[in-house]
N, C-alpha and C. Protein backbone atom coordinates (compact mmCIF):
# COMPACT_ATOMS: atom_id res chain seq x y z
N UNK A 1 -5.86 -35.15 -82.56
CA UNK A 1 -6.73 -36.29 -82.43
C UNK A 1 -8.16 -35.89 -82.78
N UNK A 2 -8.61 -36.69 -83.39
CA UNK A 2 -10.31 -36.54 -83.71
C UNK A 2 -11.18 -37.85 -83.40
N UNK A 3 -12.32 -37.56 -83.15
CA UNK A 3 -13.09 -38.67 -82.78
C UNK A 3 -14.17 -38.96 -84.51
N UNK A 4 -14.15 -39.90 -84.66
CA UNK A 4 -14.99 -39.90 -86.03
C UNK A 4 -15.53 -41.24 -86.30
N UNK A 5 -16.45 -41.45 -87.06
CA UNK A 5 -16.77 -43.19 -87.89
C UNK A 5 -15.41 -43.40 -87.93
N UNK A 6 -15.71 -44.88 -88.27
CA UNK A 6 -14.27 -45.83 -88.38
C UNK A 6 -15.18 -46.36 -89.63
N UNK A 7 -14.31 -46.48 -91.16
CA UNK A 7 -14.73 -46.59 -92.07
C UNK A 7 -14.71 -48.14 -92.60
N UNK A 8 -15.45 -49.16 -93.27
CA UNK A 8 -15.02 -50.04 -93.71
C UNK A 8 -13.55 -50.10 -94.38
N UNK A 9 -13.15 -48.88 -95.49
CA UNK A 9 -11.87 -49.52 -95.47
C UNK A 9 -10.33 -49.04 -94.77
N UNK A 10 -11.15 -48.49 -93.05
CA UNK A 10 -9.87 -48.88 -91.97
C UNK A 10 -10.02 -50.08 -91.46
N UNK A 11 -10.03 -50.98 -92.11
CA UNK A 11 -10.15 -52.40 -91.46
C UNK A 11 -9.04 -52.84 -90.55
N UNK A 12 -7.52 -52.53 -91.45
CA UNK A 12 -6.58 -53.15 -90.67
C UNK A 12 -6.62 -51.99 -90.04
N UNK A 13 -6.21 -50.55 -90.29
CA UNK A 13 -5.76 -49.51 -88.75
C UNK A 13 -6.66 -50.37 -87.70
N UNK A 14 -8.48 -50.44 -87.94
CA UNK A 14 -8.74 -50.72 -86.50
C UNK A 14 -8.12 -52.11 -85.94
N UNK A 15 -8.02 -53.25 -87.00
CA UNK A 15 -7.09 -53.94 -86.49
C UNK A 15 -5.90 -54.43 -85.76
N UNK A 16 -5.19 -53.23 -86.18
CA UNK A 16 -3.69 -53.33 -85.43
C UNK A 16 -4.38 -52.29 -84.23
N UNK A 17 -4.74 -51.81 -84.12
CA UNK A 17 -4.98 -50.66 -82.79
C UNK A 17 -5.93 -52.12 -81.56
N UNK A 18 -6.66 -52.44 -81.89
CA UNK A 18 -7.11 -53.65 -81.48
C UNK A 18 -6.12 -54.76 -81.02
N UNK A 19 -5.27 -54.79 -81.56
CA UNK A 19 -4.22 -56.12 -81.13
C UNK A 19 -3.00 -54.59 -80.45
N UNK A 20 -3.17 -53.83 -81.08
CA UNK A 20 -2.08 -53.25 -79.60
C UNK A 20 -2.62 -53.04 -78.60
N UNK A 21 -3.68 -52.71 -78.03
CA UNK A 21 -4.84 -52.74 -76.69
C UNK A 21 -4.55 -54.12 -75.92
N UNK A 22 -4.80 -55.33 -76.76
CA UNK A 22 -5.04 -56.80 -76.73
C UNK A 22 -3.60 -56.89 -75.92
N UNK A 23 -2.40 -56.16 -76.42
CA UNK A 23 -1.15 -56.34 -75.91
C UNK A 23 -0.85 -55.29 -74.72
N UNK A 24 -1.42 -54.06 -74.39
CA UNK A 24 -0.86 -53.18 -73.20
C UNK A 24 -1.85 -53.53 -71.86
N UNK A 25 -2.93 -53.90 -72.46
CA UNK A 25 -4.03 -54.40 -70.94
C UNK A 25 -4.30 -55.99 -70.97
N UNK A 26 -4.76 -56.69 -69.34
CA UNK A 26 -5.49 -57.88 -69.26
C UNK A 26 -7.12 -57.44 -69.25
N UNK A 27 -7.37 -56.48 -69.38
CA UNK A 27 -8.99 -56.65 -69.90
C UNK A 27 -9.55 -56.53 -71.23
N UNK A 28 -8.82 -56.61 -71.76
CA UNK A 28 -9.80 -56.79 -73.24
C UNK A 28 -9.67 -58.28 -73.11
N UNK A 29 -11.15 -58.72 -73.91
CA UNK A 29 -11.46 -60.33 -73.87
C UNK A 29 -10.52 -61.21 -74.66
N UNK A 30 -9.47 -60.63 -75.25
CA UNK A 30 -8.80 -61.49 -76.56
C UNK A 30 -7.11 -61.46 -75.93
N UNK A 31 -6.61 -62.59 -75.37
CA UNK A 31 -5.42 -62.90 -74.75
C UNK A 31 -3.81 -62.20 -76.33
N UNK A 32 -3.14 -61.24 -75.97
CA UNK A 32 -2.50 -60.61 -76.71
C UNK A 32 -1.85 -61.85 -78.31
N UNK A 33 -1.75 -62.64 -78.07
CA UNK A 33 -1.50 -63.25 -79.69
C UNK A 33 -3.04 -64.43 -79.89
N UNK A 34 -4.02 -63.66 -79.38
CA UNK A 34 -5.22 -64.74 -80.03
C UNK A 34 -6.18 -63.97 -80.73
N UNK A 35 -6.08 -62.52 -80.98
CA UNK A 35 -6.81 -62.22 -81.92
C UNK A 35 -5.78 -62.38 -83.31
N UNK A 36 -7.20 -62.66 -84.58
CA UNK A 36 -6.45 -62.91 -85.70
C UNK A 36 -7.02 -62.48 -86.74
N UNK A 37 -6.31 -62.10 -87.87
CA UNK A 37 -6.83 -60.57 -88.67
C UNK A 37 -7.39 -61.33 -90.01
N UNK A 38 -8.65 -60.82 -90.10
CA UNK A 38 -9.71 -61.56 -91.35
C UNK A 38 -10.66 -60.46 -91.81
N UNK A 39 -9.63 -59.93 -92.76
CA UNK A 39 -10.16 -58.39 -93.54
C UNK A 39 -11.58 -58.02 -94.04
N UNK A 40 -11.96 -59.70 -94.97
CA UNK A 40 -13.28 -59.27 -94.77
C UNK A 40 -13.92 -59.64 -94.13
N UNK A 41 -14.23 -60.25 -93.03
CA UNK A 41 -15.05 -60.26 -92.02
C UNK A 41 -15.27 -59.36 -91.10
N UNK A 42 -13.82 -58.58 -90.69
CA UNK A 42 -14.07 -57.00 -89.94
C UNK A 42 -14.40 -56.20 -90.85
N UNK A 43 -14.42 -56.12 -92.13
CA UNK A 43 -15.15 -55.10 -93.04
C UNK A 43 -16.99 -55.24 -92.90
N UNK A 44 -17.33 -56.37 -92.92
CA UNK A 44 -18.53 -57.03 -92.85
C UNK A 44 -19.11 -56.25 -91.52
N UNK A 45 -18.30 -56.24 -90.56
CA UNK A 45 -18.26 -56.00 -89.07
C UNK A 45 -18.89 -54.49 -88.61
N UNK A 46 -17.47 -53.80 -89.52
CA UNK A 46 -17.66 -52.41 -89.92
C UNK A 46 -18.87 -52.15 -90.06
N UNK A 47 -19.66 -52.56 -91.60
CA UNK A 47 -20.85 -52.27 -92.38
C UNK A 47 -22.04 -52.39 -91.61
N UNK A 48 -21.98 -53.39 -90.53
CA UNK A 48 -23.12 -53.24 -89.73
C UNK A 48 -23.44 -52.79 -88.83
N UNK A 49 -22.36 -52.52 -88.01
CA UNK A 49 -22.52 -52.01 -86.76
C UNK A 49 -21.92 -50.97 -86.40
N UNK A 50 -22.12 -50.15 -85.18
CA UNK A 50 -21.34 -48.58 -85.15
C UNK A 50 -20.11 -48.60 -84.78
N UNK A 51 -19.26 -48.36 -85.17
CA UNK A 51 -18.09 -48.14 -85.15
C UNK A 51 -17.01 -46.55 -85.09
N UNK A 52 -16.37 -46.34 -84.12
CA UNK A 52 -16.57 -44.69 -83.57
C UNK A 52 -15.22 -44.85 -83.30
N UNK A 53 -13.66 -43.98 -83.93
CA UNK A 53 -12.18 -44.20 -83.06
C UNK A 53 -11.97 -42.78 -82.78
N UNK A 54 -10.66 -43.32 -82.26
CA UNK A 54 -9.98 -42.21 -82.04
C UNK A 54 -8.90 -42.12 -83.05
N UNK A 55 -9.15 -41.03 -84.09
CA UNK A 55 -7.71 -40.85 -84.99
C UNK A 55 -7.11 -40.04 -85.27
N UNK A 56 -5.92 -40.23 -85.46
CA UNK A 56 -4.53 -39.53 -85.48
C UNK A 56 -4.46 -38.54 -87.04
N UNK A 57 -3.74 -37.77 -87.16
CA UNK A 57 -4.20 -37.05 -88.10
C UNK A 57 -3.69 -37.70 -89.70
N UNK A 58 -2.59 -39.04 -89.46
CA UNK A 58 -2.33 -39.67 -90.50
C UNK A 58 -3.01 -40.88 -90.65
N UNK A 59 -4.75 -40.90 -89.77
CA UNK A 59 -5.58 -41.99 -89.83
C UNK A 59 -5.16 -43.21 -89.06
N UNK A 60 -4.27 -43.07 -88.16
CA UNK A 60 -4.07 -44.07 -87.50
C UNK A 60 -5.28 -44.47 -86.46
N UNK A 61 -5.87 -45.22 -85.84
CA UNK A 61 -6.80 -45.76 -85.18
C UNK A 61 -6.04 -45.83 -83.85
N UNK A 62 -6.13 -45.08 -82.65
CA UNK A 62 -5.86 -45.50 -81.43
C UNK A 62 -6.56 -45.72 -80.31
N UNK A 63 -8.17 -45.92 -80.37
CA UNK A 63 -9.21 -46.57 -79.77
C UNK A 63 -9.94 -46.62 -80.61
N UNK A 64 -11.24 -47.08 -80.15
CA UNK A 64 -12.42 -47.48 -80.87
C UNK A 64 -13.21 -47.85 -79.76
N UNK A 65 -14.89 -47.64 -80.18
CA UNK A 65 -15.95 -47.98 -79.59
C UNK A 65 -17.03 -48.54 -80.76
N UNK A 66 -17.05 -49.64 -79.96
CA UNK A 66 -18.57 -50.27 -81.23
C UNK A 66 -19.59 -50.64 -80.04
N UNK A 67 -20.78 -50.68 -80.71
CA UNK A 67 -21.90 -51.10 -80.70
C UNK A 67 -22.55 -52.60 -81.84
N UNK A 68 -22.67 -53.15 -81.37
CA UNK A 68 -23.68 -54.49 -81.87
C UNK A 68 -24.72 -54.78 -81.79
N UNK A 69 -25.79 -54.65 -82.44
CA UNK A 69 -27.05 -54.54 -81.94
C UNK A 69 -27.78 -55.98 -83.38
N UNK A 70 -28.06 -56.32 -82.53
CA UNK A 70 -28.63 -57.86 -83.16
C UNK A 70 -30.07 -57.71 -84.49
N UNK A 71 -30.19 -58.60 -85.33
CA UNK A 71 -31.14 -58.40 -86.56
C UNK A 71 -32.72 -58.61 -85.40
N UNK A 72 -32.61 -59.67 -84.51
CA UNK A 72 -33.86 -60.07 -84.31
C UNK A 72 -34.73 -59.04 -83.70
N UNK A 73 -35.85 -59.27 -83.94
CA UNK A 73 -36.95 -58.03 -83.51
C UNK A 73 -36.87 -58.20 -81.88
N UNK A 74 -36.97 -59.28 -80.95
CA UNK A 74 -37.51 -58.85 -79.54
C UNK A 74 -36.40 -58.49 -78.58
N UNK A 75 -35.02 -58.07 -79.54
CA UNK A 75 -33.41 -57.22 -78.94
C UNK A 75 -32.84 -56.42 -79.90
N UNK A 76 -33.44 -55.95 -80.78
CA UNK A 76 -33.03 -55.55 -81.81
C UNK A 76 -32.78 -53.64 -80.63
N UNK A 77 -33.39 -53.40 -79.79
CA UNK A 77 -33.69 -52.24 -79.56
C UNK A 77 -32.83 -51.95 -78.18
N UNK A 78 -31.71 -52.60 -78.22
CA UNK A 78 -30.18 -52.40 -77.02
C UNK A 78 -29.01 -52.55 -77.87
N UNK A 79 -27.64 -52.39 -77.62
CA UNK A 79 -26.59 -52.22 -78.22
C UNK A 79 -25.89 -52.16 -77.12
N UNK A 80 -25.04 -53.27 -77.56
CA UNK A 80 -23.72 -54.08 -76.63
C UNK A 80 -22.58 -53.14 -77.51
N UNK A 81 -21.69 -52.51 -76.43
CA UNK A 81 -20.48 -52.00 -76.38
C UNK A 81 -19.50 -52.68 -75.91
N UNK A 82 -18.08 -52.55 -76.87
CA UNK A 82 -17.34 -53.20 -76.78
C UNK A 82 -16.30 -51.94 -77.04
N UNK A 83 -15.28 -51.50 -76.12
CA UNK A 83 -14.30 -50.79 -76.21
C UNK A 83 -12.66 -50.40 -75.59
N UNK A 84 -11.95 -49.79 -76.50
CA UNK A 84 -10.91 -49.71 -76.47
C UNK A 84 -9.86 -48.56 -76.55
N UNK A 85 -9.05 -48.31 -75.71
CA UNK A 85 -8.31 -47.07 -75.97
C UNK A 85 -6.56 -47.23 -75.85
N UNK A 86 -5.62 -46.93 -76.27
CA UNK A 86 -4.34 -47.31 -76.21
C UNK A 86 -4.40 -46.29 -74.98
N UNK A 87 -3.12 -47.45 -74.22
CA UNK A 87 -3.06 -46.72 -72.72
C UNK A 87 -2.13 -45.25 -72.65
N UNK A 88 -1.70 -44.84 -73.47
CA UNK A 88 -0.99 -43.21 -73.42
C UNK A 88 -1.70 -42.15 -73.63
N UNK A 89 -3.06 -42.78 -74.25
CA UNK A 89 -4.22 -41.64 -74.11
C UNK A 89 -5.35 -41.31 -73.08
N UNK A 90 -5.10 -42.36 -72.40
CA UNK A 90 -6.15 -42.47 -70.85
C UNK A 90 -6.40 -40.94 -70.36
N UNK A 91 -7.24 -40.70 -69.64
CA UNK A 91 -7.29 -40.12 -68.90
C UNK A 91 -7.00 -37.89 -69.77
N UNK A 92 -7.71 -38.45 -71.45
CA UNK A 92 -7.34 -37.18 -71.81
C UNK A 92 -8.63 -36.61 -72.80
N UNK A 93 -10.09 -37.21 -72.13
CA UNK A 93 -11.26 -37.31 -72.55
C UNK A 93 -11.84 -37.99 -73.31
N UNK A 94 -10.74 -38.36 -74.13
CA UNK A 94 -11.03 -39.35 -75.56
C UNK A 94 -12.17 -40.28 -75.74
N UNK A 95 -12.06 -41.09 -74.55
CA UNK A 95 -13.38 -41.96 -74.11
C UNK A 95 -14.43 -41.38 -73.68
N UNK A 96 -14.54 -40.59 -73.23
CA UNK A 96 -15.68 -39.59 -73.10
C UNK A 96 -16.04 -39.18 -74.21
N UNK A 97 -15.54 -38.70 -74.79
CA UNK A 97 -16.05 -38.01 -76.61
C UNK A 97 -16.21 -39.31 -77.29
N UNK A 98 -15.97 -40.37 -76.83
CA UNK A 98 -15.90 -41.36 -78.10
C UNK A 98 -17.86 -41.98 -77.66
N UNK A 99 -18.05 -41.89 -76.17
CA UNK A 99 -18.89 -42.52 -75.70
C UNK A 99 -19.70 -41.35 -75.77
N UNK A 100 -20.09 -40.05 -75.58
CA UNK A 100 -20.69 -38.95 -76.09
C UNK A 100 -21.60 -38.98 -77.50
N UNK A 101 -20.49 -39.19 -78.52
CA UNK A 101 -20.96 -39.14 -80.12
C UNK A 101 -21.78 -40.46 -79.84
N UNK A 102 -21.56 -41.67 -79.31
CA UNK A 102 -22.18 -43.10 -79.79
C UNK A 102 -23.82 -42.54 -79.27
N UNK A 103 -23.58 -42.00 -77.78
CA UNK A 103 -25.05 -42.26 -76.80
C UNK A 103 -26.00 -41.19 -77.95
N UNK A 104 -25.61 -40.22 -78.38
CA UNK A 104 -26.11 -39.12 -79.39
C UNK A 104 -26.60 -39.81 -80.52
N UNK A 105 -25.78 -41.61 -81.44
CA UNK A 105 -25.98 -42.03 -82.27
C UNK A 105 -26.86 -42.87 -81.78
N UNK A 106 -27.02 -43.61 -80.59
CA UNK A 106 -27.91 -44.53 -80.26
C UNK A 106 -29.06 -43.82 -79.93
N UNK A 107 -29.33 -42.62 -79.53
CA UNK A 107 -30.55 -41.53 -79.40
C UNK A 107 -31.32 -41.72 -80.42
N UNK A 108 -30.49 -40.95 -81.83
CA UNK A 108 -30.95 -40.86 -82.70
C UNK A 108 -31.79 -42.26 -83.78
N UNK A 109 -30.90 -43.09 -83.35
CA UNK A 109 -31.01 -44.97 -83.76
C UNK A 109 -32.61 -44.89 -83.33
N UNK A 110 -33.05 -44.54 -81.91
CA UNK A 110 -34.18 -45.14 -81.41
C UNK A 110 -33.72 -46.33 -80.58
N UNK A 111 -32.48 -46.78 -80.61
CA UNK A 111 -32.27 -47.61 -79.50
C UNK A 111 -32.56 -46.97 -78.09
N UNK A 112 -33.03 -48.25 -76.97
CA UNK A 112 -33.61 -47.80 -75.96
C UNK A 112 -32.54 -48.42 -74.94
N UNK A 113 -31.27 -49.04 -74.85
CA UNK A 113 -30.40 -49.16 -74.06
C UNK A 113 -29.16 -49.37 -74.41
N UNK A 114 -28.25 -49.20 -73.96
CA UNK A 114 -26.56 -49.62 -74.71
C UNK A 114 -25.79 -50.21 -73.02
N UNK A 115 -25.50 -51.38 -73.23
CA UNK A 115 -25.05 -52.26 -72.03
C UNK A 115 -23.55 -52.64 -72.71
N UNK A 116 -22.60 -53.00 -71.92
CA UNK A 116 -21.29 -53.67 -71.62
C UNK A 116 -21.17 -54.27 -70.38
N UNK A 117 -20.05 -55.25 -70.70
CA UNK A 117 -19.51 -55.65 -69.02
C UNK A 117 -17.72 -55.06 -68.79
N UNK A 118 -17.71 -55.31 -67.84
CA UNK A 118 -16.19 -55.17 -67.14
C UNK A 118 -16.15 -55.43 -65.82
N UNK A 119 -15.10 -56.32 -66.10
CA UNK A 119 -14.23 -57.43 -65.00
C UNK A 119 -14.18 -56.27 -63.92
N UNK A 120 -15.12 -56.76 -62.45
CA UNK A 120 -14.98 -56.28 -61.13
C UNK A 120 -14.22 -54.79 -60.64
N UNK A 121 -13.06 -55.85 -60.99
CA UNK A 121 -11.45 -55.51 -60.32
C UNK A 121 -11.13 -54.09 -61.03
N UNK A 122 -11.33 -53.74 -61.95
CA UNK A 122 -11.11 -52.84 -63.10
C UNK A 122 -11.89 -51.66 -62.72
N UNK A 123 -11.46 -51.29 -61.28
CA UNK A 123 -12.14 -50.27 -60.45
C UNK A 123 -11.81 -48.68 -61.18
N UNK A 124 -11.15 -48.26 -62.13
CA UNK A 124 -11.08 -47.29 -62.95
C UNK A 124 -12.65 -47.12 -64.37
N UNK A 125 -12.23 -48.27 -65.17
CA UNK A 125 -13.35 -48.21 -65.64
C UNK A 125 -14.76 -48.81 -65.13
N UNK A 126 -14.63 -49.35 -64.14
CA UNK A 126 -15.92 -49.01 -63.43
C UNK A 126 -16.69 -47.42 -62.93
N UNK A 127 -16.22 -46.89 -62.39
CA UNK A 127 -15.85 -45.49 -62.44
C UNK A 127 -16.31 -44.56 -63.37
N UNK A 128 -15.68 -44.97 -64.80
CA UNK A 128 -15.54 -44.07 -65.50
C UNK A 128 -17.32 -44.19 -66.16
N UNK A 129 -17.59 -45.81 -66.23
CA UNK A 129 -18.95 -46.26 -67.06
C UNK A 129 -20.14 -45.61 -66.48
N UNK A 130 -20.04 -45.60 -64.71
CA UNK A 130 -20.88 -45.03 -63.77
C UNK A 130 -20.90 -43.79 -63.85
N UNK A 131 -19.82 -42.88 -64.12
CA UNK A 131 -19.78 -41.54 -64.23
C UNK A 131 -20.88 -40.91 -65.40
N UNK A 132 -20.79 -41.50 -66.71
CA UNK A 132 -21.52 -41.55 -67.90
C UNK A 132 -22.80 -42.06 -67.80
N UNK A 133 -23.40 -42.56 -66.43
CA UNK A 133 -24.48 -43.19 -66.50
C UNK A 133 -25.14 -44.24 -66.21
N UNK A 134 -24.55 -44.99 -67.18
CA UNK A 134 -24.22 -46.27 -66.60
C UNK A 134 -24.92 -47.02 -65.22
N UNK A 135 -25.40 -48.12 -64.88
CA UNK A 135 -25.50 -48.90 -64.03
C UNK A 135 -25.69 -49.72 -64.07
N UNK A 136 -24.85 -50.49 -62.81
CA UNK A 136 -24.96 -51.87 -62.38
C UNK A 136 -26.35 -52.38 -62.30
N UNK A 137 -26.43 -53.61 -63.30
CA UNK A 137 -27.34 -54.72 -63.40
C UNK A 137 -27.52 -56.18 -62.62
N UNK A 138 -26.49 -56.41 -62.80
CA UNK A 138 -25.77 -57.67 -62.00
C UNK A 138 -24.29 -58.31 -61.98
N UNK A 139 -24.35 -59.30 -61.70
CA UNK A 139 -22.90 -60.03 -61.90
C UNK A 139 -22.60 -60.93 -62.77
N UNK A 140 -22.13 -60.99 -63.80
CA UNK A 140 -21.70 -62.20 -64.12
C UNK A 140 -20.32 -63.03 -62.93
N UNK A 141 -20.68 -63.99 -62.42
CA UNK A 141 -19.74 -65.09 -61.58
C UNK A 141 -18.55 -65.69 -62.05
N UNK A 142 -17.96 -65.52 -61.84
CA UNK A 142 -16.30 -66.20 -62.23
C UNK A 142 -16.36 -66.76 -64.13
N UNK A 143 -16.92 -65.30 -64.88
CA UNK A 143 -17.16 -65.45 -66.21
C UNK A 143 -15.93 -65.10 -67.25
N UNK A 144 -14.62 -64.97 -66.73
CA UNK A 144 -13.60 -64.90 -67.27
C UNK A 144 -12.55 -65.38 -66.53
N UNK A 145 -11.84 -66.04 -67.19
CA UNK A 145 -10.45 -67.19 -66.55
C UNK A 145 -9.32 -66.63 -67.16
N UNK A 146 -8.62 -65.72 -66.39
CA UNK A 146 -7.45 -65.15 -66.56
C UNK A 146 -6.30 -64.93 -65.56
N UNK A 147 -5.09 -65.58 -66.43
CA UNK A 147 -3.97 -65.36 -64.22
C UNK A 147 -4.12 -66.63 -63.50
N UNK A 148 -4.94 -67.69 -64.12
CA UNK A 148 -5.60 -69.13 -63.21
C UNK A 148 -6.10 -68.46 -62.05
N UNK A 149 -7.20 -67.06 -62.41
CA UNK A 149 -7.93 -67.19 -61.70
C UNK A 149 -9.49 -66.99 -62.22
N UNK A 150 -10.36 -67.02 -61.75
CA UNK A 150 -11.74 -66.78 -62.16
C UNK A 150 -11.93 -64.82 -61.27
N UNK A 151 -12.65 -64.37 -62.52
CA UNK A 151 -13.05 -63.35 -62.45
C UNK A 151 -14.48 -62.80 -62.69
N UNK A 152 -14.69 -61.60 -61.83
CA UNK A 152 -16.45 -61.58 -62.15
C UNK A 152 -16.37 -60.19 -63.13
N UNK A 153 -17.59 -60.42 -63.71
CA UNK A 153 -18.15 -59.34 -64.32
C UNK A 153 -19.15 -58.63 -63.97
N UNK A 154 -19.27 -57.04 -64.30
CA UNK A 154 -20.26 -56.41 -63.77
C UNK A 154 -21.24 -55.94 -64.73
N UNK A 155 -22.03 -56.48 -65.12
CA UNK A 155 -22.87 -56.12 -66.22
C UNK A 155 -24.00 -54.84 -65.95
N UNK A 156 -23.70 -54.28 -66.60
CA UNK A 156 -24.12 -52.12 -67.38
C UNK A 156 -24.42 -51.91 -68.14
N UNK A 157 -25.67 -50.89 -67.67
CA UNK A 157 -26.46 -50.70 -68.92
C UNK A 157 -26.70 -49.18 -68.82
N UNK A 158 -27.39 -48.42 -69.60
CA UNK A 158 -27.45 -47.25 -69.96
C UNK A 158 -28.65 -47.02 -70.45
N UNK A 159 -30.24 -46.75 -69.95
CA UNK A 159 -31.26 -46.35 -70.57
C UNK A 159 -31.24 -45.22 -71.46
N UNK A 160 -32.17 -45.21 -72.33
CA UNK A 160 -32.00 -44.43 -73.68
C UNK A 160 -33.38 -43.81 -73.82
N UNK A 161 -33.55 -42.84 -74.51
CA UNK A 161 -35.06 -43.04 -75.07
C UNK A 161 -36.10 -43.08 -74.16
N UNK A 162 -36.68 -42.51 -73.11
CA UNK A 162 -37.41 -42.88 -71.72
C UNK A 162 -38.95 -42.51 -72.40
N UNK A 163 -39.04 -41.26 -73.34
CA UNK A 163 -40.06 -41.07 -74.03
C UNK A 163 -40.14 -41.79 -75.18
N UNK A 164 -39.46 -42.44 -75.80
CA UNK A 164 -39.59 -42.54 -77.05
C UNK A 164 -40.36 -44.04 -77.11
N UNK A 165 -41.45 -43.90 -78.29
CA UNK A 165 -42.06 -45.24 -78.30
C UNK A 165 -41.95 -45.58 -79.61
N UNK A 166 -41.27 -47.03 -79.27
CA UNK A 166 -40.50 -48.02 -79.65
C UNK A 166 -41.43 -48.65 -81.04
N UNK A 167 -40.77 -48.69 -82.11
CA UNK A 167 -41.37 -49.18 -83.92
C UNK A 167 -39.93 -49.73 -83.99
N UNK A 168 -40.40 -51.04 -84.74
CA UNK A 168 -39.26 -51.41 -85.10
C UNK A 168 -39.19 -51.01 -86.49
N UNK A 169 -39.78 -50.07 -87.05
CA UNK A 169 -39.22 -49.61 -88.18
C UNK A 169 -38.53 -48.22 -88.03
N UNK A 170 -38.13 -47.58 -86.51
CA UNK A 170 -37.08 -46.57 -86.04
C UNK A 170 -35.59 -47.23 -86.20
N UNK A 171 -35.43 -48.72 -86.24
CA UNK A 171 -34.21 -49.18 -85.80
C UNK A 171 -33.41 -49.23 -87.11
């Protein structure tokens, strides 16, 4: 296994690794047959934003971590994480190295925070986000409807950069 960029043209590997996640857990945001595969638009996806997996030595994609960080100038300087790991690799650093290389790429970016959420209940990766740093901001309130039930979110963030002063021509 290696941790590396995820290239524009692994579009579908990260794709199918994405809809098998979508299918072994209830926390990824996309209910297992509602994500739907639109090559160039995740290529588009790719090209802009950071994109970091876990791959197999025949390039297969079996997690991924991205970052999104918006064009406009007065947020341009945080990056929303969104991530994923197939569940037979848990617990074998992978996410650690995957979240390692990004915080090193968002250093270097000049970004000054990298935030995600995760559902309450999901007392493992709560855990794991806090371990890395990470802290609780607030709650999002019954912001996901899954099971017919309402669920909260714990919204996390990660300061960056404590010296570094902020040009938006670093980003």
């Amino acid at each position: 296994m290696r941790i590396e960029r995820i290239c524009p043209n692994e579009a579908e590997a990260l794709y199918n690794c994405m809809k098998k996640i979508d299918q072994e857990t209830q926390y990824m945001l996309y209910l297992p047959d509602e994500r739907s595969f639109d090559k160039a638009k995740l290529i588009e996806d790719i090209k802009r934003h950071f994109y970091i997996g876990v791959k197999t030595e025949n390039d297969e994609i079996l997690g991924y971590l991205s970052v999104h960080i918006s064009t406009l100038a007065k947020v341009k300087h945080f990056g929303y994480i969104m991530t994923g790991l197939i569940n037979d690799l848990h617990q074998q650093g992978l996410a650690t190295q995957m979240f390692n290389e990004t915080i090193k790429w968002a250093e270097r970016k000049g970004l000054r925070r990298l935030e995600l959420t995760v559902i309450t209940s999901n007392k493992p990766a709560v855990n794991f986000y806090e371990k890395l740093g990470f802290k609780i901001e607030g709650i999002k309130h019954e912001s996901v409807y899954m099971d017919n039930h309402y669920f909260d979110e714990l919204y996390m963030a990660m300061m960056l950069n404590h010296d570094f002063i902020y040009h938006s021509e670093n980003i």
